[in-house]
Protein backbone atom coordinates (compact mmCIF):
# COMPACT_ATOMS: atom_id res chain seq x y z
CA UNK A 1 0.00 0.00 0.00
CA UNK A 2 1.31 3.64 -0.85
CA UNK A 3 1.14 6.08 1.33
CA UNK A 4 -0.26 9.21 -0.52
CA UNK A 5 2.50 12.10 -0.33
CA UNK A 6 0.69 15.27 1.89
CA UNK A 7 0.23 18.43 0.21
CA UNK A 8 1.44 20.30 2.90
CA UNK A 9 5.05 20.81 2.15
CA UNK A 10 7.79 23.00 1.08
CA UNK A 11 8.27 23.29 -2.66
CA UNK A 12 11.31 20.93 -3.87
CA UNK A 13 13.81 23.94 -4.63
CA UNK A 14 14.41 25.25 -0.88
CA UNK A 15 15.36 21.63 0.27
CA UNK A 16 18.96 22.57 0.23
CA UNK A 17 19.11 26.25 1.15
CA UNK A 18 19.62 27.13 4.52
CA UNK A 19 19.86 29.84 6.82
CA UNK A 20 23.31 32.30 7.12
CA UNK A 21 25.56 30.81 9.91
CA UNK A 22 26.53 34.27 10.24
CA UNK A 23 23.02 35.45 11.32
CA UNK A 24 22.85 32.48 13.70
CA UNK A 25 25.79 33.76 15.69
CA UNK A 26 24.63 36.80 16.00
CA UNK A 27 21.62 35.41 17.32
CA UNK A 28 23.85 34.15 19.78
CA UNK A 29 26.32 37.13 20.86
CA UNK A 30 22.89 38.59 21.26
CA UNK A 31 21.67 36.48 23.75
CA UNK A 32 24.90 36.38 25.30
CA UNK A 33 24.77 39.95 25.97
CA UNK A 34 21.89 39.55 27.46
CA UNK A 35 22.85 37.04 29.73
CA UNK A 36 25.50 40.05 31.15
CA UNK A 37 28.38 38.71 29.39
CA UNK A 38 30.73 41.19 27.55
CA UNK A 39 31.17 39.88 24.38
CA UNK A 40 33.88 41.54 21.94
CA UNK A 41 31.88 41.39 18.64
CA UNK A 42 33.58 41.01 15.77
CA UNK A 43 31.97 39.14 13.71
CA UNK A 44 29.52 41.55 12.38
CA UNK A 45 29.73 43.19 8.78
CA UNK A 46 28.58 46.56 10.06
CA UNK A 47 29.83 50.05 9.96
CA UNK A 48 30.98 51.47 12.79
CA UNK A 49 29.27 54.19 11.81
CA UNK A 50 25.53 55.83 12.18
CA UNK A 51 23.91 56.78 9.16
CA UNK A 52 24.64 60.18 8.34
CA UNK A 53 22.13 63.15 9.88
CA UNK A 54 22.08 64.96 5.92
CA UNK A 55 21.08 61.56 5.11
CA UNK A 56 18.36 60.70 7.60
CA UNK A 57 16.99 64.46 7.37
CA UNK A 58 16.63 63.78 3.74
CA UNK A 59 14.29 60.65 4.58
CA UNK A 60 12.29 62.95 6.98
CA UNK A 61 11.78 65.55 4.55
CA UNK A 62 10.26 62.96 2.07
CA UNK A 63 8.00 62.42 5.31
CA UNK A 64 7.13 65.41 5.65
CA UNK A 65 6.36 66.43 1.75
CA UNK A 66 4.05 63.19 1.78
CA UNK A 67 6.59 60.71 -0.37
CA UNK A 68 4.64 57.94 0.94
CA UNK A 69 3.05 56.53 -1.92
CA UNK A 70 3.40 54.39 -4.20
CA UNK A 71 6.70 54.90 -6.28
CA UNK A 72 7.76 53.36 -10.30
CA UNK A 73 9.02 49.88 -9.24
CA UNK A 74 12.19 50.52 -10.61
CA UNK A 75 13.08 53.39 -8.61
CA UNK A 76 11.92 57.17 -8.80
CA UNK A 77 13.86 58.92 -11.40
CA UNK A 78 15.65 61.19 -10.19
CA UNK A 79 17.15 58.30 -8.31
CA UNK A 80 17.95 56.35 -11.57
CA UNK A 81 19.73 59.92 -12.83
CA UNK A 82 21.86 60.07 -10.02
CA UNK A 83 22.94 56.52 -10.23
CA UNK A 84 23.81 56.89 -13.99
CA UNK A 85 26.15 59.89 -13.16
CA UNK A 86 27.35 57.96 -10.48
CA UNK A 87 28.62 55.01 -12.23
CA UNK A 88 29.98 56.93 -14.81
CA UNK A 89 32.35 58.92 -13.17
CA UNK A 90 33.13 56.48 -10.33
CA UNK A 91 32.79 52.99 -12.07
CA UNK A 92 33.54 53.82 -16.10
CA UNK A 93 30.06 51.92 -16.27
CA UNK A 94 28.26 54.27 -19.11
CA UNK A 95 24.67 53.09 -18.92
CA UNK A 96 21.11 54.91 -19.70
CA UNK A 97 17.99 55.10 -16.73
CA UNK A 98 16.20 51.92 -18.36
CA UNK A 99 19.60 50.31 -17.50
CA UNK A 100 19.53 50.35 -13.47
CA UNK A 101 17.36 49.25 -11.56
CA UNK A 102 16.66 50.37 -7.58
CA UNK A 103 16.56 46.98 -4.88
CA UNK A 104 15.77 46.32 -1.57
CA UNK A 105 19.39 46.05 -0.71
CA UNK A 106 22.17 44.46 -2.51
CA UNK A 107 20.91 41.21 -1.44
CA UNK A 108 17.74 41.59 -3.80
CA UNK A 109 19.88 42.62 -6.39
CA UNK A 110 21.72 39.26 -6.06
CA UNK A 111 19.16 37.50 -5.92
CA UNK A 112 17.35 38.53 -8.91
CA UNK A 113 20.64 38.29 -11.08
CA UNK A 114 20.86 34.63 -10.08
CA UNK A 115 17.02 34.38 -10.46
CA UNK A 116 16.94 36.05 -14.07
CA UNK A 117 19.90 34.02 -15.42
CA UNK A 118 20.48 30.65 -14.04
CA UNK A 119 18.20 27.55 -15.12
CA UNK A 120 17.45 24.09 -12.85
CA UNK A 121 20.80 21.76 -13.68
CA UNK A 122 23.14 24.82 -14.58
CA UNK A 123 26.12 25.53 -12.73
CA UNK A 124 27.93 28.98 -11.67
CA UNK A 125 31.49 29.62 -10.67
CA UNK A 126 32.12 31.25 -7.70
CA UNK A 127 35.49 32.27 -5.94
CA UNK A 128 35.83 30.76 -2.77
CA UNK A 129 35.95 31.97 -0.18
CA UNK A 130 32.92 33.80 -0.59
CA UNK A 131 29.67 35.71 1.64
CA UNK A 132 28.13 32.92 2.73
CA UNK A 133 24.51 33.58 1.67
CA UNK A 134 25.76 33.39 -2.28
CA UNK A 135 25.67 28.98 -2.59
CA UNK A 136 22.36 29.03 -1.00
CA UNK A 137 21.08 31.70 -3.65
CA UNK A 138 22.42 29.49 -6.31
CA UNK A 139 20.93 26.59 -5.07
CA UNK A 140 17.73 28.34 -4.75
CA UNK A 141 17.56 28.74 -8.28
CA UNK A 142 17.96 24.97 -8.53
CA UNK A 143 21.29 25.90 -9.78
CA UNK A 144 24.90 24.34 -8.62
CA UNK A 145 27.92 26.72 -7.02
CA UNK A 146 31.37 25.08 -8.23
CA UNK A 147 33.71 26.71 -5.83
CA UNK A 148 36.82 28.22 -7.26
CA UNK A 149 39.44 28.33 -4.86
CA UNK A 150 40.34 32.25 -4.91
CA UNK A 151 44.40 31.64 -3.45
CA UNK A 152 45.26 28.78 -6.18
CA UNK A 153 43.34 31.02 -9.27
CA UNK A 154 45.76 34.12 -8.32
CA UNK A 155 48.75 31.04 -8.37
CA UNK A 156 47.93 29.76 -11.10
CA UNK A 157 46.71 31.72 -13.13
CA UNK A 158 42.78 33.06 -13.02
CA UNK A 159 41.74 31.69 -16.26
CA UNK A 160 43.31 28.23 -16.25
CA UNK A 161 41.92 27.27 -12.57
CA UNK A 162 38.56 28.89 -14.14
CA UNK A 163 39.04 26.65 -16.91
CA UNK A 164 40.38 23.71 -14.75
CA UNK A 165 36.34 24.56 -12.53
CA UNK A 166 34.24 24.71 -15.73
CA UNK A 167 31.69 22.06 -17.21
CA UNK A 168 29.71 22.28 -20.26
CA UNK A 169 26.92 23.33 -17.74
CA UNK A 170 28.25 26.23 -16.31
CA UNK A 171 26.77 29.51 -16.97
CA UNK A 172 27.75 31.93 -14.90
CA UNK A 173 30.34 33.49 -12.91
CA UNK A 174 29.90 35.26 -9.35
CA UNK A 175 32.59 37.76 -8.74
CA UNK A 176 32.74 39.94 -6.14
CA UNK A 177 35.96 42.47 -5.55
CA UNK A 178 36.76 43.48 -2.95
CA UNK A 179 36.48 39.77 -0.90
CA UNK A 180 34.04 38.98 1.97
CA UNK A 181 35.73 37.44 4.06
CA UNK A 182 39.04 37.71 2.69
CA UNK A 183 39.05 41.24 1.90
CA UNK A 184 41.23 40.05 -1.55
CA UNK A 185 40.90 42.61 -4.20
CA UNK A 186 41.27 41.41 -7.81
CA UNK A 187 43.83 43.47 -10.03
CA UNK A 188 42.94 44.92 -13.43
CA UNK A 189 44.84 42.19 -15.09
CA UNK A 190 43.10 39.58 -12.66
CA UNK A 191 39.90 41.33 -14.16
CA UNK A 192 40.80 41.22 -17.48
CA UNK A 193 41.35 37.36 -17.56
CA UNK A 194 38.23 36.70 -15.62
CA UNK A 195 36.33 38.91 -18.77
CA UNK A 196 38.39 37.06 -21.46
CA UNK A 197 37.35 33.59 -20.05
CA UNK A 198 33.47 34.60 -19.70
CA UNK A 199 33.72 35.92 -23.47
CA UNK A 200 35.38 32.94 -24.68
CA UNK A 201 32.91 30.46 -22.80
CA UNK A 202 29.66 32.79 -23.44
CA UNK A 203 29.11 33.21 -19.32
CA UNK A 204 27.07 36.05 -17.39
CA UNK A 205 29.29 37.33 -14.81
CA UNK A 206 27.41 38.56 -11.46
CA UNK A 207 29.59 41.09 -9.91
CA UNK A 208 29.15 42.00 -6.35
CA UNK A 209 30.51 45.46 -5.33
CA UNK A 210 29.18 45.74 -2.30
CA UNK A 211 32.74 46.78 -0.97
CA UNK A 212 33.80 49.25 -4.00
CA UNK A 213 34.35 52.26 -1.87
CA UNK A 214 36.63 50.35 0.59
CA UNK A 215 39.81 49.55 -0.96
CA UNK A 216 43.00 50.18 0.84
CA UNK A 217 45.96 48.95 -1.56
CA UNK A 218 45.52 48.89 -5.24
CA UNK A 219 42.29 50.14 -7.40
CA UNK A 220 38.90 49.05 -7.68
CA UNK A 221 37.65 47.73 -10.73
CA UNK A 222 34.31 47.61 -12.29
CA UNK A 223 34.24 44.41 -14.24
CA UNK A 224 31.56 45.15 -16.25
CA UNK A 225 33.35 48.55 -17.62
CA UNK A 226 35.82 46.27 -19.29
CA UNK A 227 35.77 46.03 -23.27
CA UNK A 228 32.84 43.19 -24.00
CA UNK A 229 31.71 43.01 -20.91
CA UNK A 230 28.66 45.40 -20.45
CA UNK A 231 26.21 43.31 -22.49
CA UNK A 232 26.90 40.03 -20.02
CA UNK A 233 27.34 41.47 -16.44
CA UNK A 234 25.02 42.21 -14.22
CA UNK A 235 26.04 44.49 -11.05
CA UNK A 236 24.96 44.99 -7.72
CA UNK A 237 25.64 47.74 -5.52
CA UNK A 238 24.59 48.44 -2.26
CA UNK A 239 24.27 52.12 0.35
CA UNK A 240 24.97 49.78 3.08
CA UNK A 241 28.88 49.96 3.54
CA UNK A 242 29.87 52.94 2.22
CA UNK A 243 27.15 55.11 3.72
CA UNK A 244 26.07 52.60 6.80
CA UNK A 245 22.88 52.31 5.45
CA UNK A 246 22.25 48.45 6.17
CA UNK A 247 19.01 48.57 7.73
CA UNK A 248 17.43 50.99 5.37
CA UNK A 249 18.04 47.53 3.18
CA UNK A 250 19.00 50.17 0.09
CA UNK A 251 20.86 48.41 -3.16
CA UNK A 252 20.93 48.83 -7.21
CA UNK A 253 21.54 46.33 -10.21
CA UNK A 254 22.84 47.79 -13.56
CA UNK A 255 22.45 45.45 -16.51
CA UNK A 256 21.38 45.63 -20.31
CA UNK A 257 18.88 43.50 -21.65
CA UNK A 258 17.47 40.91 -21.55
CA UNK A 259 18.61 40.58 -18.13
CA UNK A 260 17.03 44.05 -16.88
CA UNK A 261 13.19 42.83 -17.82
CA UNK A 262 13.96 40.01 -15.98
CA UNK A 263 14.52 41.80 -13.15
CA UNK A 264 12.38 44.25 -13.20
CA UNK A 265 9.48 41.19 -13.15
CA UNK A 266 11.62 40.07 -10.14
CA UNK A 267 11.56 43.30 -8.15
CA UNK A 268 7.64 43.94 -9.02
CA UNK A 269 5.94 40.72 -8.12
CA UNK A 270 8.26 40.46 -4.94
CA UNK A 271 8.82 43.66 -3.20
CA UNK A 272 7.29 45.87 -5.80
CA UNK A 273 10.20 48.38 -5.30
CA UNK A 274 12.22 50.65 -2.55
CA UNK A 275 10.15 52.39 -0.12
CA UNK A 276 9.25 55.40 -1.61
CA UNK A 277 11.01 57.97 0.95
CA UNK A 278 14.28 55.13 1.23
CA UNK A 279 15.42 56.62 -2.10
CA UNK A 280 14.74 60.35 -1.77
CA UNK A 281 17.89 59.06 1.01
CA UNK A 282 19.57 57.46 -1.45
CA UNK A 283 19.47 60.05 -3.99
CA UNK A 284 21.18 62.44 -1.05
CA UNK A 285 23.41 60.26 -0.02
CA UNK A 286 25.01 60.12 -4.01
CA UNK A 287 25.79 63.96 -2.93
CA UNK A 288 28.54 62.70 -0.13
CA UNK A 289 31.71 63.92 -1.56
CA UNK A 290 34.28 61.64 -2.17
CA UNK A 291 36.80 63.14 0.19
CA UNK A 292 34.11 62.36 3.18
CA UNK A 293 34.11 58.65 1.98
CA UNK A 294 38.06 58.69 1.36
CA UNK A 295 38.34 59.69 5.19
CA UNK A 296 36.22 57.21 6.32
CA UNK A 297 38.10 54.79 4.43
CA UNK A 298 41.47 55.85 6.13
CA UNK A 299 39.33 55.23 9.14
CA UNK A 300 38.79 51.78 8.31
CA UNK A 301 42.45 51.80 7.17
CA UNK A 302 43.79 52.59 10.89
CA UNK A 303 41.46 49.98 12.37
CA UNK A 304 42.53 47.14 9.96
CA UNK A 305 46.39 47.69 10.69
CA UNK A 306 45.44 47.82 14.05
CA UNK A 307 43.83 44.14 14.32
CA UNK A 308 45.92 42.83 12.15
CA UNK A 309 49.03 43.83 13.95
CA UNK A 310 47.34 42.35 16.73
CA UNK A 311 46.80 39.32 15.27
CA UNK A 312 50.19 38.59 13.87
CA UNK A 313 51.83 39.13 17.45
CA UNK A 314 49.59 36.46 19.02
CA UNK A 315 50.53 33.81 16.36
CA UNK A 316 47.19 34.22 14.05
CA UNK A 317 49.04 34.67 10.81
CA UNK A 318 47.28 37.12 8.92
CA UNK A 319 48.15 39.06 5.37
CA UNK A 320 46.72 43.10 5.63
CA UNK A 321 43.34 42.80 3.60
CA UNK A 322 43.99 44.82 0.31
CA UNK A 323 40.09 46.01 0.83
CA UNK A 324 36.77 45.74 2.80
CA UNK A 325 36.44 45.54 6.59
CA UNK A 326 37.53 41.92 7.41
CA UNK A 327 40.59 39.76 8.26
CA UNK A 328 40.64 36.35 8.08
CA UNK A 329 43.94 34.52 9.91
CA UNK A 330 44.85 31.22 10.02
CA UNK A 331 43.24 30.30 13.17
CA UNK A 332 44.30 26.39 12.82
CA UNK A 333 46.72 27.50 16.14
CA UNK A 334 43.48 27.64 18.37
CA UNK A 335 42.20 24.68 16.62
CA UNK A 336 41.97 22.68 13.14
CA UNK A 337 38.25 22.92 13.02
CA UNK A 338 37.23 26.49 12.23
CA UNK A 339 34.17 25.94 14.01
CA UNK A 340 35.29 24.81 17.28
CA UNK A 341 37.73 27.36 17.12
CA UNK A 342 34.96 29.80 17.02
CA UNK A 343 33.23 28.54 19.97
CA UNK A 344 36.59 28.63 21.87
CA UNK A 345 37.78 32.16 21.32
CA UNK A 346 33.81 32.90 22.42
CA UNK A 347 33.67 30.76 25.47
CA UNK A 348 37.73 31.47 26.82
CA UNK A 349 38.43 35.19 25.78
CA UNK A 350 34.91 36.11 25.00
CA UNK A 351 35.83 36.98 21.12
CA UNK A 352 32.92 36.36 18.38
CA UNK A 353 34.03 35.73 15.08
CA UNK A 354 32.58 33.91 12.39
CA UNK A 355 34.23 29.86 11.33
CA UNK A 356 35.97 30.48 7.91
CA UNK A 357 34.17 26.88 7.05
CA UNK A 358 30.86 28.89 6.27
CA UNK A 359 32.74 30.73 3.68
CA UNK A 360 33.02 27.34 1.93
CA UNK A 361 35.57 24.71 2.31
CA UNK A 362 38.37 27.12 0.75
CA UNK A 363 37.71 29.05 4.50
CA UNK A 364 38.36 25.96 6.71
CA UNK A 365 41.00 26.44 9.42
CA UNK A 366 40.12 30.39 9.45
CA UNK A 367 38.27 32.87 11.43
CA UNK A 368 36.23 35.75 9.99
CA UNK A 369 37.27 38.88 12.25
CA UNK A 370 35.11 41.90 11.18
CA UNK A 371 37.31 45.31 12.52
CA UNK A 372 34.11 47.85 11.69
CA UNK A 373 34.22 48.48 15.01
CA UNK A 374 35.44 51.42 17.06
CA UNK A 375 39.32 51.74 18.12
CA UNK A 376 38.43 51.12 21.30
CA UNK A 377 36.87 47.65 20.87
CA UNK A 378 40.18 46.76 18.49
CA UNK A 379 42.13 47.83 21.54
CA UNK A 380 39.73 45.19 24.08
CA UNK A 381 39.89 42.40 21.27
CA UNK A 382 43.84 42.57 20.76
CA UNK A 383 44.22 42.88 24.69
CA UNK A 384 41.67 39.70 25.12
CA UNK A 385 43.70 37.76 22.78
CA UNK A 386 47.08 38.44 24.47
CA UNK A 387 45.37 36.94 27.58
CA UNK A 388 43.94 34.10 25.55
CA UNK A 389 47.40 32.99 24.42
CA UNK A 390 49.47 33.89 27.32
């Protein structure tokens, strides 16, 4: 006898995707905290930061002048005019206002690029390490991530390890400069070869540039402003890091078509756009001159030397990050197991960082230490990790 299968379940596709390991441990430094520990928390990927009051005024004014209603799906366009200038002069992207597209955060933007372009059975390459969120949004699309180790692809060259990855299925290519968790920043050249392989094999490259304001040695890089590479790259932005906007959930994608239709449906039947007074903010915080963001990025600059310094004099070997707001030492002298050597630093010296394992398996035997954080709680970490190894 068969037993008739019950209606009420989840739909095939999310039977692999999980939740972020990195949201589950803040789950738990929160209810540390408020257990009355003192936790030293650096394993967020905020900025230390409040968003600025110019920015938040301009959100009240919107308020105030009734911007409450319902707004073009792809984003108001004086919004989409900003943007254009915008990643023109700071990305060599040259686009028109059909082009971009306004999300609810970078992470829509993500997801809708995966959405729009990958097909049940393909597969996508992604550089790993990478944000852990990224396989699960592949699999979500019934798609598979083929992890490209990130260390052996600068080694060996980009495009033979991409190459070396690559199966007739594959049909996309995640790229994201600068690196969460490593902080890595690709080179122009590194660029370059990534572009030439995804012309050769006919790929869509999925840049993430989430980080694109926070790079310390060397230049950013828009891939998609490279020769050939417009038509078959979609990028997504985000207001989050650069103008510590992550709870106004505040992102863009820029692509050509077909891709933008495709995610314009996305966008409409899910979220239907930004909240309408979210990008009268947006559009204000595109006024922030570049030499405000260029001291906030020496900032992060004095912070990341500061951990890292840190680090290297306890026996954590660790590289300075060319860009974002991470470090990520070899943590295999606490313990092999990234994950128990998570739960160690946070039990012993009261330290929480994220296991490099969630970062995929290229991240085992590494720690995740986010240093957007105030000097201060560098100062408490470093000095809790001297007492930790003593």
């Amino acid at each position: 006898m068969t037993t008739k299968q019950s209606g009420l379940r989840l739909a095939k596709r999310l039977d692999e995707v999980g939740f972020s390991d990195i949201v589950q441990i803040r789950n738990k430094v929160m209810e540390l905290r408020a257990e009355g520990m003192d936790v030293h928390a650096l394993h967020g990927g905020e900025p230390f930061f409040e968003t600025p009051p110019d920015i938040k005024y301009a959100a009240i004014q919107a308020l105030v002048d009734n911007q409450t209603h319902y707004a073009p799906s792809s984003g108001v366009l004086p919004l989409r005019k900003a943007l254009v200038e915008k990643l023109a002069a700071k990305n060599s992207i040259h686009i028109t206002t059909d082009e971009v597209i306004a999300t609810v955060g970078g992470s829509q933007a993500l997801y809708g690029a995966f959405q729009c372009v990958l097909d049940p059975g393909d597969d996508a390459l992604v550089f790993s390490p990478y944000w852990t969120p990224i396989a699960d949004l592949i699999t979500g699309a019934q798609a598979r991530p083929l992890r490209v180790p990130s260390s052996t692809a600068r080694r060996n060259g980009i495009r033979n390890t991409l190459e070396q990855f690559s199966t007739p299925q594959t049909r996309a290519i995640y790229y994201n400069t600068p690196q969460n968790p490593s902080g890595l920043v690709f080179t122009r050249a590194e660029a370059e070869e990534v572009a030439a392989f995804a012309i050769e094999r006919d790929l869509v490259v999925i840049a993430d540039e989430a980080y694109e304001d926070l790079v310390y040695d060397g230049e950013h890089v828009s891939i998609a402003s490279l020769h050939g590479m417009a038509e078959r790259t979609i990028t997504c932005f985000t207001f989050s890091k650069t103008y510590a906007m992550t709870g106004w959930r505040a992102g863009y994608a820029v692509a050509q078509e077909p891709f933008m239709t495709a995610l314009r449906k996305i966008v409409l039947y899910s979220t239907n756009g930004v909240t309408t007074f979210v990008q009268q903010a947006m559009i204000h915080a595109l006024k922030t001159p570049e030499a405000q963001i260029a001291a906030l990025r020496e900032e992060y600059r004095k912070r990341r030397d500061l951990l890292v310094a840190g680090l290297n004099e306890v026996g954590l070997e660790c590289a300075l990050p060319a860009g974002a707001f991470y470090a990520f030492p070899d943590a295999e002298k606490i313990h092999k197991n990234s994950r128990t050597a998570a739960q160690i630093l946070l039990e012993k010296a009261h330290i929480a960082t994220i296991p490099g394992s969630v970062f995929g398996a290229q991240g085992e035997g590494h720690l995740r230490f986010g240093y957007a954080i105030t000097i201060r709680e560098i100062e408490d970490c470093v000095e809790a990790l001297r007492k930790f190894f003593a």
